[in-house]
C-alpha atoms as a PDB file:
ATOM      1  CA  UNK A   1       0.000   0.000   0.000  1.00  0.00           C
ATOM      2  CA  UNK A   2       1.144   3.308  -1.091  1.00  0.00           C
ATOM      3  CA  UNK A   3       0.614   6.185   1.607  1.00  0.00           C
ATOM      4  CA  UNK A   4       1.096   9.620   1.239  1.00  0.00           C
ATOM      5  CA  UNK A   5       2.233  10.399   4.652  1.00  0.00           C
ATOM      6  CA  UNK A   6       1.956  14.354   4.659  1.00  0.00           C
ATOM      7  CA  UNK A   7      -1.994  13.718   3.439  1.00  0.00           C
ATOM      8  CA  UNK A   8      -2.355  11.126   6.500  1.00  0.00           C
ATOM      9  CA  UNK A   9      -1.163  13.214   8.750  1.00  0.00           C
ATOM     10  CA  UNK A  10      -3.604  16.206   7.689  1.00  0.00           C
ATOM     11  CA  UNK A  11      -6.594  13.667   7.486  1.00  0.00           C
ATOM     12  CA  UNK A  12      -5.606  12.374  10.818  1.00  0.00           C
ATOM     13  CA  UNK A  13      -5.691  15.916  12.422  1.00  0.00           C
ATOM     14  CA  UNK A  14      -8.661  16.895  11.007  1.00  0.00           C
ATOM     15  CA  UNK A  15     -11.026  14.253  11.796  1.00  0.00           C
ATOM     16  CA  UNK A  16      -9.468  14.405  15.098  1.00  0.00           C
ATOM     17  CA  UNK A  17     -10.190  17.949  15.490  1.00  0.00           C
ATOM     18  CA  UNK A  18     -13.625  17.918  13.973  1.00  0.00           C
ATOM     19  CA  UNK A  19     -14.352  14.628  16.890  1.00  0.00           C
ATOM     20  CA  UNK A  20     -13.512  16.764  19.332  1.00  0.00           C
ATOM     21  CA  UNK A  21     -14.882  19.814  18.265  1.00  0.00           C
ATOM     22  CA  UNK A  22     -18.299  17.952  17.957  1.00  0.00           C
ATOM     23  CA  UNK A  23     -18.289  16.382  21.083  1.00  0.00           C
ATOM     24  CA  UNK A  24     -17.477  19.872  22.780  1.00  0.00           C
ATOM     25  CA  UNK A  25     -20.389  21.423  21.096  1.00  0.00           C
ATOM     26  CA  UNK A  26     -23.019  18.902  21.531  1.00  0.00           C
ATOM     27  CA  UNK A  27     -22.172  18.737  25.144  1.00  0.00           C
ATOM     28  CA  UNK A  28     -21.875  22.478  25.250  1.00  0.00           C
ATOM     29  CA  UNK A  29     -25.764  22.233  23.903  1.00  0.00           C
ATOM     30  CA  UNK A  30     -27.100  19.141  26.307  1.00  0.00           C
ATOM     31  CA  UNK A  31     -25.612  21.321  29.530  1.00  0.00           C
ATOM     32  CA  UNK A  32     -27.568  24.871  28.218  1.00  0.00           C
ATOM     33  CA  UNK A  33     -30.934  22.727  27.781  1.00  0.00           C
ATOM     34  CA  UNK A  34     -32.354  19.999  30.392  1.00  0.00           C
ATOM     35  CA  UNK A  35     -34.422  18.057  27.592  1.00  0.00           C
ATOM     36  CA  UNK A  36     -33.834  19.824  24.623  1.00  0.00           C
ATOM     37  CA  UNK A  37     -36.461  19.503  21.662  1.00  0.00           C
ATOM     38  CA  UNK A  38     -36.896  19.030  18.185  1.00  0.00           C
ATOM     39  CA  UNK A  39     -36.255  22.522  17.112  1.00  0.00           C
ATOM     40  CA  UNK A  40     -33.273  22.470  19.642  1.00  0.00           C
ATOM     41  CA  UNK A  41     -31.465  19.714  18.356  1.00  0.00           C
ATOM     42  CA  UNK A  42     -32.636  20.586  13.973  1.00  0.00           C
ATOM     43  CA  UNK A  43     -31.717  24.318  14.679  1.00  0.00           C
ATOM     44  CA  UNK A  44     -29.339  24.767  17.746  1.00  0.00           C
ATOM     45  CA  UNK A  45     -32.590  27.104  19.709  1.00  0.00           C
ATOM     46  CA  UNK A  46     -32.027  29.449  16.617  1.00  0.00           C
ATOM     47  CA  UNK A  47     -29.050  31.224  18.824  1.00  0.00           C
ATOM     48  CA  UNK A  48     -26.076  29.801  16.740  1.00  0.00           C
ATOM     49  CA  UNK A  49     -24.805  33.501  16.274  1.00  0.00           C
ATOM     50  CA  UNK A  50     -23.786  35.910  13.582  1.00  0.00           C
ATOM     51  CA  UNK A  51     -20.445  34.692  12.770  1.00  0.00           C
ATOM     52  CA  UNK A  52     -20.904  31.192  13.441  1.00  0.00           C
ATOM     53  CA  UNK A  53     -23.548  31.199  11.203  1.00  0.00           C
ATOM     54  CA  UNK A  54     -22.123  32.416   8.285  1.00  0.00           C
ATOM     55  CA  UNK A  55     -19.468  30.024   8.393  1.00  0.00           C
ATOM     56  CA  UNK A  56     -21.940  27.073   8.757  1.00  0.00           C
ATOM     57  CA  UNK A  57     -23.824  28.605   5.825  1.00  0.00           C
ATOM     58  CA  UNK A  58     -20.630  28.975   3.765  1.00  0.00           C
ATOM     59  CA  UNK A  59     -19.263  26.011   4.496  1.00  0.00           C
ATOM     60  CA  UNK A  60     -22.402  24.374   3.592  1.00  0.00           C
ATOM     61  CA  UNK A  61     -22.432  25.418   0.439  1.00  0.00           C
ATOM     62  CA  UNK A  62     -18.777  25.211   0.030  1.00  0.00           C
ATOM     63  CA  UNK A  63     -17.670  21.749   0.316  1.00  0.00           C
ATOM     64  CA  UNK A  64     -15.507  19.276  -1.761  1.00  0.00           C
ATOM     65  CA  UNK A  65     -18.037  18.996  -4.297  1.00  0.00           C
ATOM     66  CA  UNK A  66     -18.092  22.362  -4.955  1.00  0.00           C
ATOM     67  CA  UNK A  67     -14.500  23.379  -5.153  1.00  0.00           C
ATOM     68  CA  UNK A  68     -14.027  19.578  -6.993  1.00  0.00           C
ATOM     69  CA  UNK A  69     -16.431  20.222  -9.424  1.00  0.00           C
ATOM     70  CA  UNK A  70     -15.964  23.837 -10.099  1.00  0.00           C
ATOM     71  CA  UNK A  71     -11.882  23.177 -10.333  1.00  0.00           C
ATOM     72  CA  UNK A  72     -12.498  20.836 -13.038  1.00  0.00           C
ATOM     73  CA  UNK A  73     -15.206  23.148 -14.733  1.00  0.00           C
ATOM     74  CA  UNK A  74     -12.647  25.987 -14.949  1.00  0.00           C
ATOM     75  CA  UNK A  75     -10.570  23.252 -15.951  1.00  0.00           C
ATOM     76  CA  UNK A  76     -12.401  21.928 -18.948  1.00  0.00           C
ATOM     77  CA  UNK A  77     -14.422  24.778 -20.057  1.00  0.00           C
ATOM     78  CA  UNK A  78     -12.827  27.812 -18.573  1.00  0.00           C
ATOM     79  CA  UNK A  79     -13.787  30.672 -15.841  1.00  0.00           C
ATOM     80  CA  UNK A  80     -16.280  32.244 -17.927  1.00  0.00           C
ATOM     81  CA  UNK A  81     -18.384  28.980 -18.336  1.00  0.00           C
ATOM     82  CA  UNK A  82     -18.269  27.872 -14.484  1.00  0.00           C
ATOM     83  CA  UNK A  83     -21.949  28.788 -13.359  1.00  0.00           C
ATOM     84  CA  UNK A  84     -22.380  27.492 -10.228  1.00  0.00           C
ATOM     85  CA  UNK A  85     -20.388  30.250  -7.946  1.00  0.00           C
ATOM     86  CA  UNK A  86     -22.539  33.241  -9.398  1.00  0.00           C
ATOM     87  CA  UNK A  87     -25.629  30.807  -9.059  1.00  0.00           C
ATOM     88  CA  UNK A  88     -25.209  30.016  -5.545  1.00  0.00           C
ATOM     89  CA  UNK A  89     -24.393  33.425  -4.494  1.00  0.00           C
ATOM     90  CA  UNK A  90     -27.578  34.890  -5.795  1.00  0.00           C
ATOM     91  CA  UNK A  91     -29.694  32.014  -4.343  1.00  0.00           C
ATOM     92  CA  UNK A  92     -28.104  33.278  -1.058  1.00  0.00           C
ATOM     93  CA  UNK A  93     -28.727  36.640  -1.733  1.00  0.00           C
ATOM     94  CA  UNK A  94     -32.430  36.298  -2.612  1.00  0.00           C
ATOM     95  CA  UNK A  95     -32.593  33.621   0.602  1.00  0.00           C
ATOM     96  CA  UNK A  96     -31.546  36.732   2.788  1.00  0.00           C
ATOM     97  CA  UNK A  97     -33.110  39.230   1.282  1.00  0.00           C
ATOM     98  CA  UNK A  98     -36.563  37.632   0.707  1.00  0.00           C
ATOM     99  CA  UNK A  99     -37.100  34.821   2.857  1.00  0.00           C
ATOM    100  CA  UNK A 100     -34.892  34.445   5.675  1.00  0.00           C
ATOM    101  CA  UNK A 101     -36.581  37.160   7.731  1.00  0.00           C
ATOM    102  CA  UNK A 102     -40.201  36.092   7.000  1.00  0.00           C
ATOM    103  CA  UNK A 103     -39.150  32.515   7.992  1.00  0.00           C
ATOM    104  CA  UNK A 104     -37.627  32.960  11.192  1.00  0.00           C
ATOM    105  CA  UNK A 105     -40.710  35.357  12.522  1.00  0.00           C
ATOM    106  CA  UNK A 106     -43.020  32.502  11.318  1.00  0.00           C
ATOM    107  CA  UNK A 107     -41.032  29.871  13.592  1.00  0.00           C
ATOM    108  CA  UNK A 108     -40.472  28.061  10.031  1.00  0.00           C
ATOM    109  CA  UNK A 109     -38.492  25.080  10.564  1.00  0.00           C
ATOM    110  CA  UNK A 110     -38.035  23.748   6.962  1.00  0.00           C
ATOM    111  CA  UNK A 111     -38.288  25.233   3.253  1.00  0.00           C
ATOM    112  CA  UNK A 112     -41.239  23.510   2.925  1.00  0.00           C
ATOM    113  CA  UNK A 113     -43.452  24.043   6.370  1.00  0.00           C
ATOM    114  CA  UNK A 114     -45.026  27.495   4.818  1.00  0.00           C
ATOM    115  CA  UNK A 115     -45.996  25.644   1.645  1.00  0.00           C
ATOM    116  CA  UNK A 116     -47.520  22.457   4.103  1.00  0.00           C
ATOM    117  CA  UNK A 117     -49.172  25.419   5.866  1.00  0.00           C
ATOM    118  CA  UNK A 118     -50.809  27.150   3.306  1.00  0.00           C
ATOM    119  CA  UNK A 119     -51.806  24.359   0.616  1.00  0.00           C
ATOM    120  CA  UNK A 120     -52.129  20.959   3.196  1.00  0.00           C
ATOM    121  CA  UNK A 121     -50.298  18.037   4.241  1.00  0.00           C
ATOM    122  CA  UNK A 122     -50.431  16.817   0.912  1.00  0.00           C
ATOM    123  CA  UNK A 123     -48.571  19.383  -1.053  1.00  0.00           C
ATOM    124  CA  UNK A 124     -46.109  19.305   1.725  1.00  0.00           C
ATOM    125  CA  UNK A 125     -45.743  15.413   1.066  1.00  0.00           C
ATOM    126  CA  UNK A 126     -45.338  15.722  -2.267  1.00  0.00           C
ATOM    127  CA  UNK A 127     -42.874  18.665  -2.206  1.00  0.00           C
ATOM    128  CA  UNK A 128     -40.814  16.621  -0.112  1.00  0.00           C
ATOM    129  CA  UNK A 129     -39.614  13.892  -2.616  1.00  0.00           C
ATOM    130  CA  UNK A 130     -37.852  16.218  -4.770  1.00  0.00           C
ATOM    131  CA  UNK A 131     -36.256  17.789  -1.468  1.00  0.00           C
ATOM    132  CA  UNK A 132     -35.343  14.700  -0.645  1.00  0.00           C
ATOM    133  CA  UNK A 133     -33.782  13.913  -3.525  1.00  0.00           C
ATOM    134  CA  UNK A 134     -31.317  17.122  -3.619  1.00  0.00           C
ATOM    135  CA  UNK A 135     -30.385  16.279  -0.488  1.00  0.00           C
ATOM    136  CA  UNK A 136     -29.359  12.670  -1.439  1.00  0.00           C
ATOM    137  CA  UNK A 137     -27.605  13.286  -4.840  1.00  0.00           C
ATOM    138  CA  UNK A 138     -25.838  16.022  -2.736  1.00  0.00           C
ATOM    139  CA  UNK A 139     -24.508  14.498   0.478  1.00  0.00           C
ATOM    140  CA  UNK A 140     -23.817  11.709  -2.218  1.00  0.00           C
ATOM    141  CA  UNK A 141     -21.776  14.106  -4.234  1.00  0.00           C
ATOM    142  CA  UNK A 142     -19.779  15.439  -1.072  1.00  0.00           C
ATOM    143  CA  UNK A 143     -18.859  11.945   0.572  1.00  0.00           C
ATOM    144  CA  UNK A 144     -17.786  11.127  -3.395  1.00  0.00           C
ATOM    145  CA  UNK A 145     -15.541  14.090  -2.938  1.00  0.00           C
ATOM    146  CA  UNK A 146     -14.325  13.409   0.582  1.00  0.00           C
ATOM    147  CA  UNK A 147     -13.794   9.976  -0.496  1.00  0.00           C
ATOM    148  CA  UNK A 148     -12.011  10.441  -3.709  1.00  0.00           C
ATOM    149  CA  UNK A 149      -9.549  12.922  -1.707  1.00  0.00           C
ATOM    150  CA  UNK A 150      -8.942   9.634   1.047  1.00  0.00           C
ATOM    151  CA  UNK A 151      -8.475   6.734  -1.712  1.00  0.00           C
ATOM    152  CA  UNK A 152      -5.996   9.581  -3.291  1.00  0.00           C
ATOM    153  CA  UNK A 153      -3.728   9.399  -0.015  1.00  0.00           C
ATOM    154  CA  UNK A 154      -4.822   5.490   0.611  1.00  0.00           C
ATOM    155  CA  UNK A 155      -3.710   4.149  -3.108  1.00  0.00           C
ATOM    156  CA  UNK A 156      -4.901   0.859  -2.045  1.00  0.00           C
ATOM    157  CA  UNK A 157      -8.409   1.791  -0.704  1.00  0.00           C
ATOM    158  CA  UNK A 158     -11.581   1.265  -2.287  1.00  0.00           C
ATOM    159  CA  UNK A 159     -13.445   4.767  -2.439  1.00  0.00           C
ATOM    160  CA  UNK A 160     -16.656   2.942  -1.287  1.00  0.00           C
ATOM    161  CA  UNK A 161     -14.790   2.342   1.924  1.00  0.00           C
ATOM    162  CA  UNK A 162     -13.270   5.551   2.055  1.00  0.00           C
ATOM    163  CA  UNK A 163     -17.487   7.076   1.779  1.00  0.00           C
ATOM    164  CA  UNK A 164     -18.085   4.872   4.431  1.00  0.00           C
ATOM    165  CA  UNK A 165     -15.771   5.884   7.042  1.00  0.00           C
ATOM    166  CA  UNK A 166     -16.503   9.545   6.293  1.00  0.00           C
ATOM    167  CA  UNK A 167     -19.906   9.084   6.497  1.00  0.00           C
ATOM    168  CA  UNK A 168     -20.021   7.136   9.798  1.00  0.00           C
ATOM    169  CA  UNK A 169     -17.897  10.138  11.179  1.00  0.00           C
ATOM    170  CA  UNK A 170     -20.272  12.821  10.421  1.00  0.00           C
ATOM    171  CA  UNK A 171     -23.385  10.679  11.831  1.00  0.00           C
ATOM    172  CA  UNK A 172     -21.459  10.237  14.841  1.00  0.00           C
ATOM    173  CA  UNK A 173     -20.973  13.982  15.587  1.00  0.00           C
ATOM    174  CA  UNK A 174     -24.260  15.076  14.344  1.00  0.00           C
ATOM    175  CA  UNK A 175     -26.351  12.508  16.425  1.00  0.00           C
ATOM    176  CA  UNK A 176     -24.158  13.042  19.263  1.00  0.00           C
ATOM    177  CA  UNK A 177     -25.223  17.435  19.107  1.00  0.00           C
ATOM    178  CA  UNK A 178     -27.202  18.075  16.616  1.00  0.00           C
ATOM    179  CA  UNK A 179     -27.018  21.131  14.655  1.00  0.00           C
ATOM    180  CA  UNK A 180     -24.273  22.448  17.298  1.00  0.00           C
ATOM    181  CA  UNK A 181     -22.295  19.966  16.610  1.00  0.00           C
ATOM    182  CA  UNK A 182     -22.855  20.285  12.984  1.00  0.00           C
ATOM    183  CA  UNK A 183     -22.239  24.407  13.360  1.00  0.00           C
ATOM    184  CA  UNK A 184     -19.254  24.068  14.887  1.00  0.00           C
ATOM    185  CA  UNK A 185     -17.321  21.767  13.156  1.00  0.00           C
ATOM    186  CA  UNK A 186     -18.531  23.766   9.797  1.00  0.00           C
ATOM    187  CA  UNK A 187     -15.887  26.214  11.055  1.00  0.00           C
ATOM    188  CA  UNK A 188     -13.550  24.024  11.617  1.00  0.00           C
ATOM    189  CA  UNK A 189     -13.652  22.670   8.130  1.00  0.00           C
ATOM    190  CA  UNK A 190     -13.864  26.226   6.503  1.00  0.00           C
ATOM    191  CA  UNK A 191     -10.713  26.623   8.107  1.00  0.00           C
ATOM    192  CA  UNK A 192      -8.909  23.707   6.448  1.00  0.00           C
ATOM    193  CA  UNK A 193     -10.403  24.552   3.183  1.00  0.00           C
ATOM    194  CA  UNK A 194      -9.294  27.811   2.953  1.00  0.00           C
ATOM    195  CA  UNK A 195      -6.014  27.047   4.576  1.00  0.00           C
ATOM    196  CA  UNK A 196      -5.464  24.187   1.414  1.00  0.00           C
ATOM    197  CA  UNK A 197      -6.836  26.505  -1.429  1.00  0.00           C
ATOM    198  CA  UNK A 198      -4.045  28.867  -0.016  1.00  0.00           C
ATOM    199  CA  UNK A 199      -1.286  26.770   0.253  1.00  0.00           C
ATOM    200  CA  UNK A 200      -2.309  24.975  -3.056  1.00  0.00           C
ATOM    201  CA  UNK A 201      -2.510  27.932  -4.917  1.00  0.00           C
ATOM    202  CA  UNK A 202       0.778  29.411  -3.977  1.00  0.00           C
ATOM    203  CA  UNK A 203       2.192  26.336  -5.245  1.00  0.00           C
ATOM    204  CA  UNK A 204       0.271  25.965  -8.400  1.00  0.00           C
ATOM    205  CA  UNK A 205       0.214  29.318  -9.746  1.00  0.00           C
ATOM    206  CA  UNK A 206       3.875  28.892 -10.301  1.00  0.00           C
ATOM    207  CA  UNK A 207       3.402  26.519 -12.643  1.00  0.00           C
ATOM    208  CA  UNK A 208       3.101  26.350 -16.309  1.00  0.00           C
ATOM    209  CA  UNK A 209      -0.490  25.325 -16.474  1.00  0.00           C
ATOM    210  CA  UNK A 210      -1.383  28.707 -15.227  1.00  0.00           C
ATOM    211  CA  UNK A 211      -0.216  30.377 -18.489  1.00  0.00           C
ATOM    212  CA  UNK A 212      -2.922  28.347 -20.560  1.00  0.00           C
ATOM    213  CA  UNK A 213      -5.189  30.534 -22.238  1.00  0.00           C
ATOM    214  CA  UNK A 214      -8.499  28.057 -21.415  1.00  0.00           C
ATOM    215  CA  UNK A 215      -8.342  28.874 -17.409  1.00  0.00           C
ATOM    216  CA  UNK A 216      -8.935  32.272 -18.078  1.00  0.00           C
ATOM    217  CA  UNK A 217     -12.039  31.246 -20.208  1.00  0.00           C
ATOM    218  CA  UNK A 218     -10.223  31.413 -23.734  1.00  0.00           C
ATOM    219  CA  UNK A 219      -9.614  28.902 -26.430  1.00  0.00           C
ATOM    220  CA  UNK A 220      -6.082  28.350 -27.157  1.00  0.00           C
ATOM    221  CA  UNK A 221      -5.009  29.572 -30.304  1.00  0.00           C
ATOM    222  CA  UNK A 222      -5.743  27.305 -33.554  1.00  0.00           C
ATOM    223  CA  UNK A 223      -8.454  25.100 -31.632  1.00  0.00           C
END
């Protein structure tokens, strides 16, 4: 088996560090609440804070299968093709803007409880498959990413094993403190994204690949 040994090392300290961090915030939530509820444990009591939030929210929507997939979509097809950053930071802005507010006065818990509330059950049931589909083909598509990045350092792991054991640490932490757990170790892992795209960058930008024409959104010249 062929082991990159600075990659282990990194893995090793981050899943550490996100265990821990977990387990700190999920008791940190069972010693603030004697039998804390549904909405406790979904939405941390809605008192996660400003900046904690924001890095939960960003790190949400920035995970491996984001920067994977947008790396090789800047790759392929160039800057000027990539779609998804400019889509997902107007979705944001429009969430904020036009929703967030409303949503939180209404004690909303989901996307879908003012659509259950104003056309039935029913609607609400039926709205909830293709929810629930999105949020299968993407925490498949972020364990693919997290998995692919582990079977990279592993050679001789399977990337089905690799899921696995990244999936059975997030359950872990998340059952264990629910959406504090969840918020907290969000800003862990912002942290260790940024802190790679940094120290990735500096390396690759002096490179030669940099000077193609195609990452800038161009064709090279006589294609």
């Amino acid at each position: 088996m062929v082991v990159h040994v600075g990659g282990l090392v990194a893995v090793i300290i981050f899943y550490v560090l996100i265990l821990l961090v977990g387990i700190w915030a999920g008791r940190k939530q069972k010693s603030s609440e004697k039998a804390p509820d549904t909405e406790e444990i979904m939405l941390a009591g809605r008192n996660i804070g400003l900046l904690v939030g924001i890095f939960t929210m960003t790190a949400t929507w920035v995970g491996g299968a984001y920067i994977n997939g947008t790396a090789e979509m800047v790759f392929s097809a160039g800057l000027l093709s990539t779609q998804a950053p400019l889509g997902y930071a107007i979705s944001l802005i429009c969430g904020g803007l036009l929703f967030a507010r409303r949503m939180r006065s209404a004690g909303y818990v989901t996307m879908l409880d003012p659509f259950q509330r104003k056309y039935g059950g029913r609607m609400g049931g039926l709205l909830f498959i293709p929810a629930l589909m999105g949020e299968v083909f993407w925490s498949a598509a972020i364990l693919s990413a997290l998995g692919a990045t582990i079977s990279v350092i592993f050679t001789d792991v399977s990337q089905t094993a690799s899921v696995l054991i990244s999936a059975a640490v997030v359950v872990f932490y998340t059952l264990f403190g629910g959406l504090y757990s969840v918020a907290y170790t969000d800003v862990v892992q912002l942290f260790f994204i940024f802190a790679g795209l940094v120290g990735y960058n500096s390396v690759n930008l002096r490179g030669k690949a940099t000077n193609c024409p195609i990452a800038f959104g161009l064709k090279p010249s006589g294609q």
